[in-house]
Protein backbone atom coordinates (compact mmCIF):
# COMPACT_ATOMS: atom_id res chain seq x y z
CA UNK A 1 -50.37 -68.24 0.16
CA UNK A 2 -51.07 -65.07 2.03
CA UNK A 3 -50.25 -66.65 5.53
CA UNK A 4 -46.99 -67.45 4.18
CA UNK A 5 -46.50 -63.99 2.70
CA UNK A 6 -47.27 -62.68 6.30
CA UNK A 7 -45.07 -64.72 8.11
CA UNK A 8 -42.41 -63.59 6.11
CA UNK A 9 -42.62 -60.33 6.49
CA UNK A 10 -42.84 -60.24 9.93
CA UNK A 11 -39.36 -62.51 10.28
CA UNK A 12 -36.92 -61.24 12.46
CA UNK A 13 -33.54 -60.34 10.14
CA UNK A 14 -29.95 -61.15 11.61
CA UNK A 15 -29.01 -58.77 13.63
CA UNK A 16 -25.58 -57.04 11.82
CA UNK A 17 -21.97 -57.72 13.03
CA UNK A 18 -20.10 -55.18 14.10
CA UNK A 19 -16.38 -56.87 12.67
CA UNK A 20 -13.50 -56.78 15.75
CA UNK A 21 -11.30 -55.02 13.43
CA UNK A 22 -11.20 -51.31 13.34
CA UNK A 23 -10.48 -49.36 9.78
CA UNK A 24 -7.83 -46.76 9.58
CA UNK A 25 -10.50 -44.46 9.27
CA UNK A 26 -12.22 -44.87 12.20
CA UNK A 27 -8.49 -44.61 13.97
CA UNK A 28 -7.87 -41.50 11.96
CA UNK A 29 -11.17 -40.24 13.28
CA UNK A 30 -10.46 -41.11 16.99
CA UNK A 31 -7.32 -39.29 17.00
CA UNK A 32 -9.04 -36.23 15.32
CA UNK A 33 -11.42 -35.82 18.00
CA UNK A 34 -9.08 -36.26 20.99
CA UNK A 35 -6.76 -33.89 19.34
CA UNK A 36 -9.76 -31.51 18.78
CA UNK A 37 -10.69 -32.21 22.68
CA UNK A 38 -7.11 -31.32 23.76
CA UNK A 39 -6.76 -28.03 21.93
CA UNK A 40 -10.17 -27.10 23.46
CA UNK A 41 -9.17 -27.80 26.61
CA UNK A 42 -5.66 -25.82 26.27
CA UNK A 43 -6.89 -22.90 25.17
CA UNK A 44 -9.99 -22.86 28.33
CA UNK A 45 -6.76 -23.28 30.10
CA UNK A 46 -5.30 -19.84 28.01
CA UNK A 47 -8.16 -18.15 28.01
CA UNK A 48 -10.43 -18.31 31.14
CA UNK A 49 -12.12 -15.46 30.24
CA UNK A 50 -14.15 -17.66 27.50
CA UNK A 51 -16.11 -19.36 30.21
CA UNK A 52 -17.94 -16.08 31.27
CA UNK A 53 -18.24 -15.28 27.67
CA UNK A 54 -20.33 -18.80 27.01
CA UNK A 55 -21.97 -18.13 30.16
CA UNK A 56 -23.04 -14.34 28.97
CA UNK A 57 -23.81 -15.64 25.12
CA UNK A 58 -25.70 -18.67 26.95
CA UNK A 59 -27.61 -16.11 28.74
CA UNK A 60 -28.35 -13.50 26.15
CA UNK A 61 -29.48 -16.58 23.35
CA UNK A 62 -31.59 -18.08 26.35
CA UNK A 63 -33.22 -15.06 26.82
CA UNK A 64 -33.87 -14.47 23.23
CA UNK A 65 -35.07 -17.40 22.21
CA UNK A 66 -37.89 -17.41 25.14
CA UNK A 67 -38.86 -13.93 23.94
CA UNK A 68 -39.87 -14.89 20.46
CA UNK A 69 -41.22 -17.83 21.60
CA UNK A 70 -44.21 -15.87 23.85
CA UNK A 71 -44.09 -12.80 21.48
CA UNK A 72 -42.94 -13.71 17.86
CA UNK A 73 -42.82 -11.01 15.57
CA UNK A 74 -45.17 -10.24 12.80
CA UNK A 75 -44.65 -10.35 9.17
CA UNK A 76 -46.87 -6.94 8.60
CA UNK A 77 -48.18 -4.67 10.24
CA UNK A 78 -51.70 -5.13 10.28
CA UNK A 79 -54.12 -4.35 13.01
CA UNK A 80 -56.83 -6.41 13.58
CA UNK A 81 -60.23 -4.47 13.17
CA UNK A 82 -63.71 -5.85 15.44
CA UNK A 83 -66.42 -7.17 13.16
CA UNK A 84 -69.43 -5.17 13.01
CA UNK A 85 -72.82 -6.61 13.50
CA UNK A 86 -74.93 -7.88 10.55
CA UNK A 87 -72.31 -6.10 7.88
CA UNK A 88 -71.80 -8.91 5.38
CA UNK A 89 -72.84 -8.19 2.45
CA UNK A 90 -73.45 -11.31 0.80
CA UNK A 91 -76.35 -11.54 3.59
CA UNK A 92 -77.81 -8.30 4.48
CA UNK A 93 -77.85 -6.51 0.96
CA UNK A 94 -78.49 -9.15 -1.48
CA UNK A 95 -74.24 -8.93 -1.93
CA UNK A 96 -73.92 -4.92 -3.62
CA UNK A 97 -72.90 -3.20 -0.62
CA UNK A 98 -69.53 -3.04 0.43
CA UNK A 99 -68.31 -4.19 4.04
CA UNK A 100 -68.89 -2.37 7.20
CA UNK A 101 -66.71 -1.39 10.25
CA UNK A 102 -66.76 0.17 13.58
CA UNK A 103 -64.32 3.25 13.33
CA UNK A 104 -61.30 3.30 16.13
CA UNK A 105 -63.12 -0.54 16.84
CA UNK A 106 -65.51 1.13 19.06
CA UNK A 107 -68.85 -0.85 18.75
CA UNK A 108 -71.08 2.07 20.17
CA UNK A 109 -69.93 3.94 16.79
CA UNK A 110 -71.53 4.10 13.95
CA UNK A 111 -70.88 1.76 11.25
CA UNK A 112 -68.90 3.12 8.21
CA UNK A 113 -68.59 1.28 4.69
CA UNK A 114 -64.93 0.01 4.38
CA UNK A 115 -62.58 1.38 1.78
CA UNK A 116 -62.87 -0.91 -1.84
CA UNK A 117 -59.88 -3.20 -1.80
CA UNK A 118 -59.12 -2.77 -4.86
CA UNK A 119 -57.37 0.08 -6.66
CA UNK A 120 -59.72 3.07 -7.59
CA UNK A 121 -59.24 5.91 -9.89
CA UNK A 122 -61.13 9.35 -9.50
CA UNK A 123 -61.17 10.94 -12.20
CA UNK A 124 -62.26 14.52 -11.72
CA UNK A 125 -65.40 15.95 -13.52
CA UNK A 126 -62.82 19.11 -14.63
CA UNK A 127 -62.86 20.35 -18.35
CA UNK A 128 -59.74 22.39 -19.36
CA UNK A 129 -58.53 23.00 -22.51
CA UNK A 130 -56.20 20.28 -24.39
CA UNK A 131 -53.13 22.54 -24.34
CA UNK A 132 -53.44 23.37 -20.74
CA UNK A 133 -54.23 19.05 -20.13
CA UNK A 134 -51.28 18.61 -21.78
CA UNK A 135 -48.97 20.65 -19.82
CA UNK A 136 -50.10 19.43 -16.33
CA UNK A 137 -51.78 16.26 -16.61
CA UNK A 138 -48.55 13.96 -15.33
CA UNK A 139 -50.63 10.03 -15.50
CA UNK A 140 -49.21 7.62 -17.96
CA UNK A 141 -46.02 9.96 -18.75
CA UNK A 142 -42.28 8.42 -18.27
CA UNK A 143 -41.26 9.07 -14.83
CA UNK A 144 -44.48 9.17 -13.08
């Protein structure tokens, strides 16, 4: 039952039949594009000047195009930073210490702990008194 299945599906269909008889369409169509083709051709005759200015925009796109393609441009503007030595935390500190960088991605320099990534407040170990907090503490108010 299979082999027969196979053999099916691996028949040859009949090949389609273009019919002798073309549509108005495809008349309508014709006469489109040679008309197109003719008023393209009589205005290059008009206007010369438009073959130097496909040659130029040629040019110019050409150019362009073969930039970006050896030097796309970047979405951000992030630089990349040189990994220091034994600084991931998840391996060297038992994973509490935060991650580690060469400054100016010099690897003779010391290694400094990298920023937190996310947001931190510091709030300042300052006591003044609640009408003077009032006046000049700005966080949380409308506009700030």
């Amino acid at each position: 039952m299979s082999s027969i299945i196979g053999r099916a599906a691996f028949r040859a269909t009949p090949r389609l039949r273009v019919s002798a008889t073309r549509s108005r369409l495809a008349d309508a169509a014709a006469a489109d594009r040679q008309a197109s083709k003719d008023a393209l051709k009589q205005g290059a005759k008009r206007n010369p000047e438009l073959y130097v200015l496909l040659a130029i925009m040629s040019g110019v796109f050409g150019l362009a195009g073969w930039h970006f393609s050896r030097s796309p441009t970047s979405s951000s503007s992030e630089r990349e930073v040189s990994k220091a030595h034994k600084s991931e935390p998840w391996n060297e500190h038992g994973g509490n210490a935060p991650y580690q960088y060469h400054p100016g991605g010099d690897p003779n320099a010391p290694k400094k702990d990298a920023p937190s990534a996310l947001n931190v407040v510091i709030i300042p170990n300052v006591t003044l008194p609640k009408e003077l907090h009032d006046t000049y503490n700005k966080w949380g108010k409308d506009g700030y």
